[in-house]
Protein backbone atom coordinates (compact mmCIF):
# COMPACT_ATOMS: atom_id res chain seq x y z
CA UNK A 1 115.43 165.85 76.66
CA UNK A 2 114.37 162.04 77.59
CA UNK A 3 113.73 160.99 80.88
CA UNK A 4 115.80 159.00 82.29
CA UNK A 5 116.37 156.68 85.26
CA UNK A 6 120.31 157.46 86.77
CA UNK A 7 122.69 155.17 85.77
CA UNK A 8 125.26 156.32 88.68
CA UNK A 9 122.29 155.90 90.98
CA UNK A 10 122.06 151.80 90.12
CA UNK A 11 125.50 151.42 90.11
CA UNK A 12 125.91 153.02 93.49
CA UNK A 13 122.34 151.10 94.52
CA UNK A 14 123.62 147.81 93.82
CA UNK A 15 126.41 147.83 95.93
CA UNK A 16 125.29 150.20 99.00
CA UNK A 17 122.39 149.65 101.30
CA UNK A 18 119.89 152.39 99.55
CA UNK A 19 118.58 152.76 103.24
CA UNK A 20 122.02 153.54 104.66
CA UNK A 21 122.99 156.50 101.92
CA UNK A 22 119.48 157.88 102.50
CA UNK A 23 120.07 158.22 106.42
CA UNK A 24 123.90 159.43 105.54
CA UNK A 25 122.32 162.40 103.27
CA UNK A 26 119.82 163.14 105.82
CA UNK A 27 121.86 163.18 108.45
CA UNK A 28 124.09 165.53 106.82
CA UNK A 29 120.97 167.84 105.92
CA UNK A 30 119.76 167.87 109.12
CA UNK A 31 123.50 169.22 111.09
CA UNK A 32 123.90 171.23 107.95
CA UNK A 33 120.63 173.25 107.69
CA UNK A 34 121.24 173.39 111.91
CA UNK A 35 124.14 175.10 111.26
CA UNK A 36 122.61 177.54 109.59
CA UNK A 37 120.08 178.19 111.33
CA UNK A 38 121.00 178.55 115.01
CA UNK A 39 121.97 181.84 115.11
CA UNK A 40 119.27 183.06 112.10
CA UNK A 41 116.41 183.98 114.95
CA UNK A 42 117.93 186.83 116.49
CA UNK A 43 120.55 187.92 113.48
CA UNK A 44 118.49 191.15 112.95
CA UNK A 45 118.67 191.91 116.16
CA UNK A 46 122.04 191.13 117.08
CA UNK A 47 123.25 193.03 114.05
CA UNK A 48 121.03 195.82 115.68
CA UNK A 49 124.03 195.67 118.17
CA UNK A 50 126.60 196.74 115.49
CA UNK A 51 124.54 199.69 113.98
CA UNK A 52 121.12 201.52 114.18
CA UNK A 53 120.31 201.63 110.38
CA UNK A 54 118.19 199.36 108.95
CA UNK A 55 119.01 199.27 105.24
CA UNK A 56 122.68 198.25 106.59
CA UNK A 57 120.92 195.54 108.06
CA UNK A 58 119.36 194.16 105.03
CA UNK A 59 122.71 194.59 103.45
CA UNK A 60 123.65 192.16 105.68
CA UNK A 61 121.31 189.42 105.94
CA UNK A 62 120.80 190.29 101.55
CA UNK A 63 124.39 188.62 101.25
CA UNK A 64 122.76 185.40 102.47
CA UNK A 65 120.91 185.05 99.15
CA UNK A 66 123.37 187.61 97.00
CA UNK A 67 126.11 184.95 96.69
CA UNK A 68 123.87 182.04 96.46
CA UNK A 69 122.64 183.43 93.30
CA UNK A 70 126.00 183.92 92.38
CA UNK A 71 127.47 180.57 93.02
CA UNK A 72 124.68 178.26 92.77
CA UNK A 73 124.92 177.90 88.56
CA UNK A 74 128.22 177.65 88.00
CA UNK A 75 128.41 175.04 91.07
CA UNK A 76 125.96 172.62 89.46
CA UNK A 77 127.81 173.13 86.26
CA UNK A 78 131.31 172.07 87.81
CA UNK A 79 129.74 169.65 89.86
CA UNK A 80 128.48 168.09 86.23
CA UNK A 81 131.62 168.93 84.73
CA UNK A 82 134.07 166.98 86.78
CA UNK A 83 131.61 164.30 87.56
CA UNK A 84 131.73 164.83 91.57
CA UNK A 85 129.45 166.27 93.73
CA UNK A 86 131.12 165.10 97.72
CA UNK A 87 134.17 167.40 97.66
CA UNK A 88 132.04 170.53 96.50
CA UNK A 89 129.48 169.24 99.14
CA UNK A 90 132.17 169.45 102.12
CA UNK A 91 133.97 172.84 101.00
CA UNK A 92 130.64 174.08 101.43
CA UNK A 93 130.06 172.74 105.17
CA UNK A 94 133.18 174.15 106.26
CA UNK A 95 132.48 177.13 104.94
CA UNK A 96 129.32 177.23 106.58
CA UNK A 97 130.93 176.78 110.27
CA UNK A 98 133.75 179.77 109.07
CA UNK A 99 130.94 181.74 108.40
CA UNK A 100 129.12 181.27 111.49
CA UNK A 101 132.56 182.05 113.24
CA UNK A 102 133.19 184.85 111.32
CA UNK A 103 129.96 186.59 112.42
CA UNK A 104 129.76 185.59 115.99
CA UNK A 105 133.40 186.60 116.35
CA UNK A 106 132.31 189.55 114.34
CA UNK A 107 133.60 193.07 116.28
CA UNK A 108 131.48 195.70 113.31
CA UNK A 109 129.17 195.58 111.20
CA UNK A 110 131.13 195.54 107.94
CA UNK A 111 132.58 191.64 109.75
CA UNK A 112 128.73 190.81 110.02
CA UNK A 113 128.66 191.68 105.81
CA UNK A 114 131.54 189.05 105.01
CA UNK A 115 130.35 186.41 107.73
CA UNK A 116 126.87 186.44 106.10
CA UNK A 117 128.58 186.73 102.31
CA UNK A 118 130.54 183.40 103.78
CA UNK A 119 127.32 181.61 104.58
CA UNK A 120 125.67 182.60 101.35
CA UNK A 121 128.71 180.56 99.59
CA UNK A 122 128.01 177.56 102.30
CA UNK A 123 124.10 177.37 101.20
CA UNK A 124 125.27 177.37 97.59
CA UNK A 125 125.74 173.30 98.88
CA UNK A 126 122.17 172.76 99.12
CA UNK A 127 121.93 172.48 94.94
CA UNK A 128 124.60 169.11 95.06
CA UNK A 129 122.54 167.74 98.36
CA UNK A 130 119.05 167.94 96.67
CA UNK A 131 120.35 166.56 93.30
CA UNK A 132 122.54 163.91 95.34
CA UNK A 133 119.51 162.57 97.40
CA UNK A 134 117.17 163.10 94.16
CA UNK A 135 119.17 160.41 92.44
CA UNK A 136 118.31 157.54 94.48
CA UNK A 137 115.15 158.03 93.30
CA UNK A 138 113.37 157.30 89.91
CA UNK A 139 112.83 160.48 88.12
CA UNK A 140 109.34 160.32 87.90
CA UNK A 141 109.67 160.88 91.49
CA UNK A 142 111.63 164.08 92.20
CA UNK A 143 109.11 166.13 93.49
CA UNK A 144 108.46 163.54 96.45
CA UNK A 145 112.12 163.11 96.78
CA UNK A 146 112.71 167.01 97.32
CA UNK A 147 109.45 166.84 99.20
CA UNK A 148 111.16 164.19 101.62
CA UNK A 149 114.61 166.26 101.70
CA UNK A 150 113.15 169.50 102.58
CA UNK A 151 111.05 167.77 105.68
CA UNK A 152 114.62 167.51 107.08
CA UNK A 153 115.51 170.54 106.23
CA UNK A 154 113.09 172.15 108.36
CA UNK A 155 113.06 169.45 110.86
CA UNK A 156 116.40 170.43 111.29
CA UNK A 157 115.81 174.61 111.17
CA UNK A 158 112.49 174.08 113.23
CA UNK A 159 114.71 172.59 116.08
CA UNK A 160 117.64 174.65 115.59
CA UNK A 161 115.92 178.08 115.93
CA UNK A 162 113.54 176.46 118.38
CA UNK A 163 117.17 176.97 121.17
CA UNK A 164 118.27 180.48 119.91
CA UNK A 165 116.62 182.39 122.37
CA UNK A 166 117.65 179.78 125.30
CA UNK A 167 121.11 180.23 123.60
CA UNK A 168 121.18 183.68 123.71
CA UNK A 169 120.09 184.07 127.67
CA UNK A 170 122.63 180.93 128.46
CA UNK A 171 125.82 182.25 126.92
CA UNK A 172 124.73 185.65 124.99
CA UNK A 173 124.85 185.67 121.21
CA UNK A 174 127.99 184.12 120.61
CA UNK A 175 127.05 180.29 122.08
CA UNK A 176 124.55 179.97 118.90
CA UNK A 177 127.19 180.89 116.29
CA UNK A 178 129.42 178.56 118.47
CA UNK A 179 127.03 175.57 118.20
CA UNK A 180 126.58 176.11 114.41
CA UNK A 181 130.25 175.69 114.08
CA UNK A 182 129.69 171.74 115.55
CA UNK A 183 127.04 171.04 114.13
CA UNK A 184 128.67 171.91 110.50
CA UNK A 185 131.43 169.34 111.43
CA UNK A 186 128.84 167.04 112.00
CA UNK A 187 127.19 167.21 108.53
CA UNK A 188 130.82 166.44 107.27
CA UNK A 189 131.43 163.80 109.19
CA UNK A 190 127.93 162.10 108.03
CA UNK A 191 129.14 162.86 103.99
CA UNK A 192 132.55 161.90 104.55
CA UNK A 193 131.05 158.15 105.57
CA UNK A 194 129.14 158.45 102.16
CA UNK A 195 130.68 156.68 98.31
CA UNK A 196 130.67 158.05 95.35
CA UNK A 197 130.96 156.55 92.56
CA UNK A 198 131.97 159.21 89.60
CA UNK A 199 129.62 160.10 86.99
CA UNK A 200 130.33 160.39 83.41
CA UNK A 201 131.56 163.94 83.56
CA UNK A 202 129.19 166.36 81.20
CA UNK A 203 131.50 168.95 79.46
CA UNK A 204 129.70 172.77 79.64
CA UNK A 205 128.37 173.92 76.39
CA UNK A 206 126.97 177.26 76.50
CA UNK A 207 124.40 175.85 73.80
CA UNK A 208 123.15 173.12 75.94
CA UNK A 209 123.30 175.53 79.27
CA UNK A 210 121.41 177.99 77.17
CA UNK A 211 118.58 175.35 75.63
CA UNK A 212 118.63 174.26 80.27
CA UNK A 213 118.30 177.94 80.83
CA UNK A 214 115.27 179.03 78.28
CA UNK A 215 113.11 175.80 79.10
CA UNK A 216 110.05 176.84 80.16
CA UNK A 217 109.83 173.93 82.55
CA UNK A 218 112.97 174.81 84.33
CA UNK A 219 112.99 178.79 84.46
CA UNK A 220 109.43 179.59 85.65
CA UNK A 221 108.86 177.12 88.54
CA UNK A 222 112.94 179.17 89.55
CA UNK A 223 110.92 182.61 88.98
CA UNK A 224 108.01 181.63 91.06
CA UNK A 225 110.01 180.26 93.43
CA UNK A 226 112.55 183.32 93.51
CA UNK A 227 109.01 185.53 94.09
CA UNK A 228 108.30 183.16 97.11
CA UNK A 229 111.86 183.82 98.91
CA UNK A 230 111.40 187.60 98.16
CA UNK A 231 108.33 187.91 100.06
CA UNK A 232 109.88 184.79 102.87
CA UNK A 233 113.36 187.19 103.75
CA UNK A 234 111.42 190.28 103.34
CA UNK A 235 108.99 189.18 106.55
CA UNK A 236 110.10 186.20 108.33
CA UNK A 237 113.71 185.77 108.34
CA UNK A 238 114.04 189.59 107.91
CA UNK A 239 112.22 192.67 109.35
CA UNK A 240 109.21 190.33 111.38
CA UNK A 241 111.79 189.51 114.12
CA UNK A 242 112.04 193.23 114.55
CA UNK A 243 108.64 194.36 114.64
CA UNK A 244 107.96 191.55 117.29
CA UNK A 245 110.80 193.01 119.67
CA UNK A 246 108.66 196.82 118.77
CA UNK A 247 106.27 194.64 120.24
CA UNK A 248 107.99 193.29 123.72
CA UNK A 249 109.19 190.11 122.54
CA UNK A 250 112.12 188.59 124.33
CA UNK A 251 115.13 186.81 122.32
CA UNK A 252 113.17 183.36 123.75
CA UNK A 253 109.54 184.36 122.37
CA UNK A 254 111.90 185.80 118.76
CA UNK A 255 113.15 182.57 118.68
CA UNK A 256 109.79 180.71 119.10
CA UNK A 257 108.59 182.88 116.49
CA UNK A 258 110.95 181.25 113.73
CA UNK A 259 110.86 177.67 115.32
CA UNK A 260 107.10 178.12 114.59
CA UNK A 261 107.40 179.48 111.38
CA UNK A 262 109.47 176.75 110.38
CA UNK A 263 107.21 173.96 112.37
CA UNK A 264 104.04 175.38 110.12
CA UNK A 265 106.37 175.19 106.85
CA UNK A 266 107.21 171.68 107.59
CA UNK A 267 103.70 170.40 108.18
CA UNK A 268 103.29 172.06 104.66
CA UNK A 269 106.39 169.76 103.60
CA UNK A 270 104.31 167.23 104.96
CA UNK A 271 101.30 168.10 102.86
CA UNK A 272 103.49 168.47 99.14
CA UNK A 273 104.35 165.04 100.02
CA UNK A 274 101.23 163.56 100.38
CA UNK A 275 98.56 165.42 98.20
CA UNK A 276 100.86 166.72 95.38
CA UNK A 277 99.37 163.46 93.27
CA UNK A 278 95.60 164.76 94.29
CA UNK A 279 95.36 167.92 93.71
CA UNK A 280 98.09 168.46 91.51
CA UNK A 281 100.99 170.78 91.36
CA UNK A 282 99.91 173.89 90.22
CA UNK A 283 97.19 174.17 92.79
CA UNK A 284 99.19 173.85 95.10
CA UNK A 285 101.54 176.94 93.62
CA UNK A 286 98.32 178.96 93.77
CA UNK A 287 97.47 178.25 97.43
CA UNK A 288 101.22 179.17 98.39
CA UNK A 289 100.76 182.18 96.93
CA UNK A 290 97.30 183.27 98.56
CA UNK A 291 99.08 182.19 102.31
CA UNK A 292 101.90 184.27 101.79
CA UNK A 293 100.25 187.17 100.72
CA UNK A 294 97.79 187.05 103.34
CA UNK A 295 100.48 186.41 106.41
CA UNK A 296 102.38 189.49 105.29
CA UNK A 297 99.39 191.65 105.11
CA UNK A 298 98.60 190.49 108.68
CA UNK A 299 101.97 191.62 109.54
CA UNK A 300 101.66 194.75 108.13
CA UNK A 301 98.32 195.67 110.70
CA UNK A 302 99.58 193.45 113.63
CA UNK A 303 99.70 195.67 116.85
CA UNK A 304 99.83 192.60 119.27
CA UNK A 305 102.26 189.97 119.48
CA UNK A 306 99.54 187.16 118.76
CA UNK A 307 99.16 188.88 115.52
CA UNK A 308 102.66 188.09 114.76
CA UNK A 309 102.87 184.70 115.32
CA UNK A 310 99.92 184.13 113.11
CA UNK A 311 101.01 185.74 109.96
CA UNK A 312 104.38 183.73 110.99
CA UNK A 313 102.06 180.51 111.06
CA UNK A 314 100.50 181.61 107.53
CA UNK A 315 103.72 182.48 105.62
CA UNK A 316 105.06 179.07 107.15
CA UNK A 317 102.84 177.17 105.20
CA UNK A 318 103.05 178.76 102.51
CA UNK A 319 106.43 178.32 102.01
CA UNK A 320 106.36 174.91 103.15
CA UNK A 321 103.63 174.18 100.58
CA UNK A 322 105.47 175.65 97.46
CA UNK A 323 109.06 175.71 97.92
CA UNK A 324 109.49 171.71 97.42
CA UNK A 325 106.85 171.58 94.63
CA UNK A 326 108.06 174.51 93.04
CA UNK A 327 111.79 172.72 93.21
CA UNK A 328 111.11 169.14 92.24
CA UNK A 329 108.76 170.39 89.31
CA UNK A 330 111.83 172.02 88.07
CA UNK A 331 114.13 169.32 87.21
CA UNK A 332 111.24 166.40 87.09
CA UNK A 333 111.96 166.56 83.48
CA UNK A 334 116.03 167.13 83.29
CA UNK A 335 118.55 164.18 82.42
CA UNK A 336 120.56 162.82 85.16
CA UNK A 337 123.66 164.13 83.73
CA UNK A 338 122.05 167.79 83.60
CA UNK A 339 120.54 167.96 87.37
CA UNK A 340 123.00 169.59 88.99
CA UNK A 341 123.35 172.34 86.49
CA UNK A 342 119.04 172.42 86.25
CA UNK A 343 119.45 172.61 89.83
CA UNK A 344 122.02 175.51 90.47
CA UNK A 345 120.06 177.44 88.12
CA UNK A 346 116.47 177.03 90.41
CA UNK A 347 118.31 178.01 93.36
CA UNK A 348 120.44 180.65 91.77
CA UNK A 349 116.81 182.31 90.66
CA UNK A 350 115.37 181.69 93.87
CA UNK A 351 118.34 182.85 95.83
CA UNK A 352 118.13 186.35 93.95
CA UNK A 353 114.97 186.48 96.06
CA UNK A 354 116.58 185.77 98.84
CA UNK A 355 118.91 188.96 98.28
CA UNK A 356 116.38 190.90 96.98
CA UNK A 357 114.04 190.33 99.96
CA UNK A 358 115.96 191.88 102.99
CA UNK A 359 117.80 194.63 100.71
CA UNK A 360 114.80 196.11 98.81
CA UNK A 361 112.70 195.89 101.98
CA UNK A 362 115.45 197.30 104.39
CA UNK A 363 115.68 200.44 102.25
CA UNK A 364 111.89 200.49 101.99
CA UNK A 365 111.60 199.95 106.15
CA UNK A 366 114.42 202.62 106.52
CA UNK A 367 112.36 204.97 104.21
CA UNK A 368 108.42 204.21 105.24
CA UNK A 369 108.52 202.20 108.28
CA UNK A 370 108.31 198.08 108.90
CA UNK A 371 104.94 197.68 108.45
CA UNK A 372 104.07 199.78 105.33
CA UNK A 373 106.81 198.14 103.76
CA UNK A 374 105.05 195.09 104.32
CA UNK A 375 102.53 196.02 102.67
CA UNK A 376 104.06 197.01 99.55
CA UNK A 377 105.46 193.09 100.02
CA UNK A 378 102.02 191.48 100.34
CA UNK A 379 100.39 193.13 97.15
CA UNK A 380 103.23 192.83 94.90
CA UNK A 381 104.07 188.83 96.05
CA UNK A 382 99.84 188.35 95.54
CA UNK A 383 99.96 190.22 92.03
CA UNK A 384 103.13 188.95 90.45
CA UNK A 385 102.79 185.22 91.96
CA UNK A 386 99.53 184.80 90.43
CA UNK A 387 100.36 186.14 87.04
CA UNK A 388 103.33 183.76 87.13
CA UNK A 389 101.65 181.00 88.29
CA UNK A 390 98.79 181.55 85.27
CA UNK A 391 101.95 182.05 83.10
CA UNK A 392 103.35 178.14 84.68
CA UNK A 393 99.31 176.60 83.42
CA UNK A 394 100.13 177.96 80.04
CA UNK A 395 103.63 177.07 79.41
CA UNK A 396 102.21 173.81 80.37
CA UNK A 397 99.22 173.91 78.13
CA UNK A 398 101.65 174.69 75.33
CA UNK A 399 103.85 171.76 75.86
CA UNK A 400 101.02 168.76 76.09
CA UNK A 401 99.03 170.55 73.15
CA UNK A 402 96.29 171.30 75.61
């Protein structure tokens, strides 16, 4: 397909201060990825509250990414469809502050299941936000535009899990899930300030969602990236937290532990948007891959807390590295009218790590112990990201002729 500059982007340009929408949006992503992350810290461990087993606990935080998959497609394809992206953008906030309510509130584990499911539906948003703020740039420029997005994104996680444990020792776990629920009205009051003007609505055609699907520059930058999240909700966001309270770490020094995490991953944001042009893409794929194996291997030996936070400072940048290369790369090529549908199907891929992650590692933990399990994570995320990231240089060899 040609590549083309947005239409609805000029029209929207030329009457709007560009500055203005791009605070609006960021604004928005900042209270919205706040929301979701206030209470995301200590989850494992306050679900640790509701029952003892631990592959009921990766049940739990798997629905986070289970029903992303699940939604994030045929989101972009409506969103395309009707020619409207705002009204799927605020269902999606409020969803994420009745989520957050839902678990906080939560009185058993099986409440926890549906507050996180909720959530999962809420993050399904993120595919109409990246595409949204992606079109006020040329395409030529997505991967710097997704670049910029996703430094607010973990501006906004890196501060909001910075407070969890503070949270937690100030009010107990329910003030975080409390917060999240205003700072999700925030984020919709920021989009509801925002115009839209509607785009020529693109009718689904399983033929041209199937020719989106199969290309090669779409799908395998979504695989590699799914591979990424596996390995990221298998450690960081899932079973690390608990192996650092094994360890003596206090809700404030669990919460640090994210905040960091999230601090390294956005200096990696940081570095994606600067030396992408340099070194080029792919390299930078590879090097994501080598940090993240490495951090989780770390985990898996760590017997100290300081061991910890440095595999949590390695798998930070490696996320931050690949995750916004991995995501502009896949729709740097994709018509305007197609984004959204190019886009739900990146995050639908990725989010099936995401699910995959915390549920295939909680049985694993339950079975062998945290830090085995990591290790199974480390050599499988270091074995099948580099064969998919040789299989990305070829795919791309094929399509120049090289």
């Amino acid at each position: 397909m040609s590549q083309t500059t947005s239409q609805p982007a000029k029209v929207i340009l030329s009457k709007t201060n560009r500055n203005l929408l791009l605070v609006l949006y960021a604004s928005a992503v900042f209270f919205y990825w706040v929301s979701m992350y206030l209470y995301v810290p200590t989850l494992p461990v306050y679900a640790q509250t509701k029952t003892t087993n631990l592959a009921m606990i990766g049940v739990v935080l798997a629905q986070y990414g289970l029903w992303q998959a699940i939604i994030r497609l045929p989101l972009g394809i409506a969103a395309d469809w009707v020619g409207w992206r705002k009204p799927f953008i605020l269902a999606g906030f409020f969803l994420a502050a009745l989520g957050a309510w839902l678990m906080g509130y939560a009185g058993t584990i099986d409440m926890m299941v549906v507050g996180r499911a909720v959530t999962g539906f809420a993050a399904a948003t993120w595919v109409l936000l990246v595409v949204a703020f992606s079109g006020l740039f040329p395409p030529e420029e997505a991967v710097r535009a997704t670049a910029l997005l996703t430094l607010v994104n973990s501006v906004g996680r890196m501060l909001a899990t910075g407070v969890t444990g503070s949270l937690n020792q100030l009010g107990g776990y329910t003030l975080a899930f409390d917060l999240a629920i205003v700072a999700a009205i925030f984020s919709m009051a920021a989009v509801l300030i925002v115009p839209e003007q509607r785009r020529p609505p693109k009718t689904p055609s399983l033929a041209n969602i199937g020719r989106l699907i199969s290309r090669s520059d779409v799908l395998v930058p979504s695989i590699l990236s799914a591979i990424i999240q596996y390995a990221s909700w298998a450690s960081t966001f899932g079973f690390i937290p608990i192996l650092a309270k094994d360890l003596g770490a206090t809700d404030v020094l669990q919460s640090l532990l994210t905040s960091m995490n999230i601090g390294v991953m956005t200096v990696g944001n940081l570095m994606a948007t600067t030396i992408v042009k340099r070194i080029g893409p792919r390299n930078m794929v590879y090097l994501s891959f080598l940090l993240m194996s490495g951090g989780i291997f770390l985990a898996a030996s760590a017997n100290v807390l300081w061991m910890v936070f440095a595999a949590q400072a390695i798998t930070g940048m490696a996320s931050g590295i690949g995750y916004p290369v991995l995501m502009g790369m896949s729709i740097q090529k994709v018509d305007e009218r197609e984004r959204a549908t190019a886009m739900g199907l990146h995050q639908a891929v990725y989010a099936i790590g995401m699910f995959a992650g915390p549920w295939l590692s909680g049985i694993l933990a339950n079975a062998y112990g945290t830090q085995p399990m990591f290790t199974i994570t480390a050599i499988a995320t270091f074995v099948v990201g580099f064969v998919g990231t040789k299989w990305l240089l070829s795919e791309k060899k094929k399509q120049t002729g090289g």
